[in-house]
C-alpha atoms as a PDB file:
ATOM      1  CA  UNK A   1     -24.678  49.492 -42.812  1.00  0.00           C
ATOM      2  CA  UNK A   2     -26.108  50.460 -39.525  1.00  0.00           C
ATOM      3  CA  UNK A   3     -29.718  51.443 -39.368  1.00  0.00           C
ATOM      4  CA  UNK A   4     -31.068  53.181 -36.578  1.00  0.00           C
ATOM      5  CA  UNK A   5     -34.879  53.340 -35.489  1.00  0.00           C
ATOM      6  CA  UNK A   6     -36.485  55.567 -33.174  1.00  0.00           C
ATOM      7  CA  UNK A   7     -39.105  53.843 -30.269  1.00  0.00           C
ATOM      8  CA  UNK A   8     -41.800  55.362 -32.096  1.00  0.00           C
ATOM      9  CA  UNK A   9     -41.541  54.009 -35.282  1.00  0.00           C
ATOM     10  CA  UNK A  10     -40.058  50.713 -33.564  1.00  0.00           C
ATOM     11  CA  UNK A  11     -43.795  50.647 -31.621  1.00  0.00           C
ATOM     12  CA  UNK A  12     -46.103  51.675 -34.634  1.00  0.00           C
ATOM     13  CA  UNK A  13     -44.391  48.938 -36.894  1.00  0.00           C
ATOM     14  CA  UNK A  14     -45.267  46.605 -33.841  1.00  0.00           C
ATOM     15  CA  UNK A  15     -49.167  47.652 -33.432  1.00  0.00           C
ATOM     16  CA  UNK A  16     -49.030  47.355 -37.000  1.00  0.00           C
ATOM     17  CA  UNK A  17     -48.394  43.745 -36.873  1.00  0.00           C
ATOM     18  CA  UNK A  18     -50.511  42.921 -34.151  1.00  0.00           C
ATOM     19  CA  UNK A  19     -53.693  44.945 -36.119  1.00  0.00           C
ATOM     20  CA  UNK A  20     -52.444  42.097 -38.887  1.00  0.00           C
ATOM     21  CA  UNK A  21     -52.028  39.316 -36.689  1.00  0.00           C
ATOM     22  CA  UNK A  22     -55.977  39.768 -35.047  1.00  0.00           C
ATOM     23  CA  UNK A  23     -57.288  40.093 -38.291  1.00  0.00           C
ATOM     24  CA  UNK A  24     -56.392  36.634 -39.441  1.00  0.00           C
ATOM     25  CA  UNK A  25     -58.305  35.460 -36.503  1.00  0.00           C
ATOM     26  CA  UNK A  26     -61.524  33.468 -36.877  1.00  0.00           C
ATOM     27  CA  UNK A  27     -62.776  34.646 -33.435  1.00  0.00           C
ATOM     28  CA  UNK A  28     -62.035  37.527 -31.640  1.00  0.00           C
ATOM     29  CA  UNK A  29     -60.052  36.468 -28.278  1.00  0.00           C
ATOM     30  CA  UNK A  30     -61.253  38.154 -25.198  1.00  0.00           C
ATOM     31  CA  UNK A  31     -58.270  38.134 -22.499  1.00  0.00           C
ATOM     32  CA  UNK A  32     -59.222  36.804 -18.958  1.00  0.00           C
ATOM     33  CA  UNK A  33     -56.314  36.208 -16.550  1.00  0.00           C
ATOM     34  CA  UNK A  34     -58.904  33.268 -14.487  1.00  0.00           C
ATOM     35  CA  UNK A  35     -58.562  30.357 -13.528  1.00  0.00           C
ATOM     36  CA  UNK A  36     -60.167  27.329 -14.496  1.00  0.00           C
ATOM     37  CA  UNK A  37     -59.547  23.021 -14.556  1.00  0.00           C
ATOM     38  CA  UNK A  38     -58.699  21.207 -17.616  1.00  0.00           C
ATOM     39  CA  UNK A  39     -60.312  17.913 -17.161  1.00  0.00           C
ATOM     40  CA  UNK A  40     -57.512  15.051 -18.452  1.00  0.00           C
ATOM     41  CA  UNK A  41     -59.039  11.800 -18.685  1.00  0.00           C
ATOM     42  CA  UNK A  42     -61.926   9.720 -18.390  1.00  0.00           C
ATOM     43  CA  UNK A  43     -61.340   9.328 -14.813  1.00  0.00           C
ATOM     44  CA  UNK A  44     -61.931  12.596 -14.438  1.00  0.00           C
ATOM     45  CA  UNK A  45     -58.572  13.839 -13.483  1.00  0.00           C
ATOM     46  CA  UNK A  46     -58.083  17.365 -13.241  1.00  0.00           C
ATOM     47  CA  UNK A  47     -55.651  20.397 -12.889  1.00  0.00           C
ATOM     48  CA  UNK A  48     -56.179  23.984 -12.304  1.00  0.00           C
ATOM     49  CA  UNK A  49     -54.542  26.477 -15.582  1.00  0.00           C
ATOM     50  CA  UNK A  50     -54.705  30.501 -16.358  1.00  0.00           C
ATOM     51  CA  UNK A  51     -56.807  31.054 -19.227  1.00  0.00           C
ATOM     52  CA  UNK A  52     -55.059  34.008 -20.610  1.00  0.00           C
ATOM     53  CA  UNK A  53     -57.452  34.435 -23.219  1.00  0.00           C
ATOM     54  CA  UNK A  54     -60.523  32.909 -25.041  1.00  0.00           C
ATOM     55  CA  UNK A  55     -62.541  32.834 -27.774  1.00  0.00           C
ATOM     56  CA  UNK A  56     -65.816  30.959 -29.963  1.00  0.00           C
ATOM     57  CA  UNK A  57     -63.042  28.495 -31.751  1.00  0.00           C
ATOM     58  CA  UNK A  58     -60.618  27.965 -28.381  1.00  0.00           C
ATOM     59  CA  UNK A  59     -58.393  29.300 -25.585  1.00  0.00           C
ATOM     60  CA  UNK A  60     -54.744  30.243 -24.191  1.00  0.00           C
ATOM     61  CA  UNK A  61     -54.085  28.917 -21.362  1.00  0.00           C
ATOM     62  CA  UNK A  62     -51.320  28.293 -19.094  1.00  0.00           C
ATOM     63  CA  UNK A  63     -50.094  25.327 -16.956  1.00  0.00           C
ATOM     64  CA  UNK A  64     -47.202  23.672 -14.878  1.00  0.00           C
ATOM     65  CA  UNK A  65     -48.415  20.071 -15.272  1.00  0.00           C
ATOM     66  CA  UNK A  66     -46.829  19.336 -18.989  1.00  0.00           C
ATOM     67  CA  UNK A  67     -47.576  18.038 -21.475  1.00  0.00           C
ATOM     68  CA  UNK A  68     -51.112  18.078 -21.994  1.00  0.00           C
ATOM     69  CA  UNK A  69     -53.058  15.216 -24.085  1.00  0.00           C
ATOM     70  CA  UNK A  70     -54.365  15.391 -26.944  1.00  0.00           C
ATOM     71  CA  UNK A  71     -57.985  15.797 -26.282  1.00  0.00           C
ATOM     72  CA  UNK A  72     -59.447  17.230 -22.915  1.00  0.00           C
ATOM     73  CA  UNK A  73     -61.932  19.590 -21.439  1.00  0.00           C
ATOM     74  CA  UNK A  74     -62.431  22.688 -20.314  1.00  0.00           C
ATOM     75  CA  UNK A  75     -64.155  23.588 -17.340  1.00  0.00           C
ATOM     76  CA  UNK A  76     -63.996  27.313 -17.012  1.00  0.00           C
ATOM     77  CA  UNK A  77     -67.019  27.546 -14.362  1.00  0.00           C
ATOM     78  CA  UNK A  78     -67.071  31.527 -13.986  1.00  0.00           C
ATOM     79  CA  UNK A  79     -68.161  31.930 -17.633  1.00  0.00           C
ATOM     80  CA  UNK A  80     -70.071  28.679 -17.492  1.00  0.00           C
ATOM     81  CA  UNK A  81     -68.011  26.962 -20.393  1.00  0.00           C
ATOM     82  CA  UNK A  82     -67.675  23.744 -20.931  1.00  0.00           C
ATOM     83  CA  UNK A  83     -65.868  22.768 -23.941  1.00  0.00           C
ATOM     84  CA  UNK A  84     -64.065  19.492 -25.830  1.00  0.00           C
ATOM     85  CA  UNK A  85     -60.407  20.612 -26.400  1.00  0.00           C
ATOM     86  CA  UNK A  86     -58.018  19.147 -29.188  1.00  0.00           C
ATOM     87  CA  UNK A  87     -54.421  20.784 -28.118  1.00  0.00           C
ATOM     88  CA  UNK A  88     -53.650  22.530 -31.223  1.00  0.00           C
ATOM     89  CA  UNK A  89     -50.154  23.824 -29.655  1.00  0.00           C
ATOM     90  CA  UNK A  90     -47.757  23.960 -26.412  1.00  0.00           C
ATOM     91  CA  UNK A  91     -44.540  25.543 -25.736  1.00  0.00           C
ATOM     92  CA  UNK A  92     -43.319  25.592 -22.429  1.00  0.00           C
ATOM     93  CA  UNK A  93     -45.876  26.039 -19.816  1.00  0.00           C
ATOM     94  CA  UNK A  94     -48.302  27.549 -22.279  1.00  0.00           C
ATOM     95  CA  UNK A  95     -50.650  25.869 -24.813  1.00  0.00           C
ATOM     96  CA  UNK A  96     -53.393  26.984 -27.280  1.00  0.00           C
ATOM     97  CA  UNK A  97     -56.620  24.789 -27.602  1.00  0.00           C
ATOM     98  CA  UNK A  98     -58.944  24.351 -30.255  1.00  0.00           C
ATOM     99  CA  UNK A  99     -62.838  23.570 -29.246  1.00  0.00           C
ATOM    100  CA  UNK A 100     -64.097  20.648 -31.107  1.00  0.00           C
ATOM    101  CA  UNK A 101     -67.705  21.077 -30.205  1.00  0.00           C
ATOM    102  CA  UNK A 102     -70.318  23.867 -29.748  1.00  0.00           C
ATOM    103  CA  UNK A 103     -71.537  22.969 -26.527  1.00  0.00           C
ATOM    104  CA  UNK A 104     -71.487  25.553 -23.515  1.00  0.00           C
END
């Protein structure tokens, strides 16, 4: 059987799950597109990412130096934020990180 669906209904059923999706959210995210240094080690070792988008509880960002550790920081210095990360997720270049404290 061969079921055919217009773009419309296609796109609503999409929004649909997206309206879903946000609501299970803890935080809402606020997308940024900025750049900003994850800060690796205690030696202080750093590399510039994307944060794509962030939010109270953690942050999307984006990354070509692989894989990330486990716990790091991030220094995103145009919204003065300052945050312990746990990496809660990667795939590919991407990763989603959890903040593990409340400072700013």
């Amino acid at each position: 059987m061969y079921v055919r669906a217009s773009f419309t209904s296609l796109y609503e059923a999409s929004e649909q799950a997206d309206i879903m999706r946000a609501n299970r959210r803890a935080f809402p995210r606020e997308n940024t597109g900025e750049l900003a240094e994850l800060i690796l080690d205690l030696t202080g070792r750093k590399i510039v990412c994307l944060v794509h988008n962030i939010s109270d509880g953690g942050a999307m960002v984006e990354s070509s130096s692989m894989p990330l550790p486990k716990r790091l920081i991030l220094n995103y210095a145009s919204k003065e934020i300052r945050k312990v990360c746990r990496l809660a997720w990667s795939d590919g270049n991407m990763a989603g990180l959890e903040f593990v404290t409340n400072q700013s």
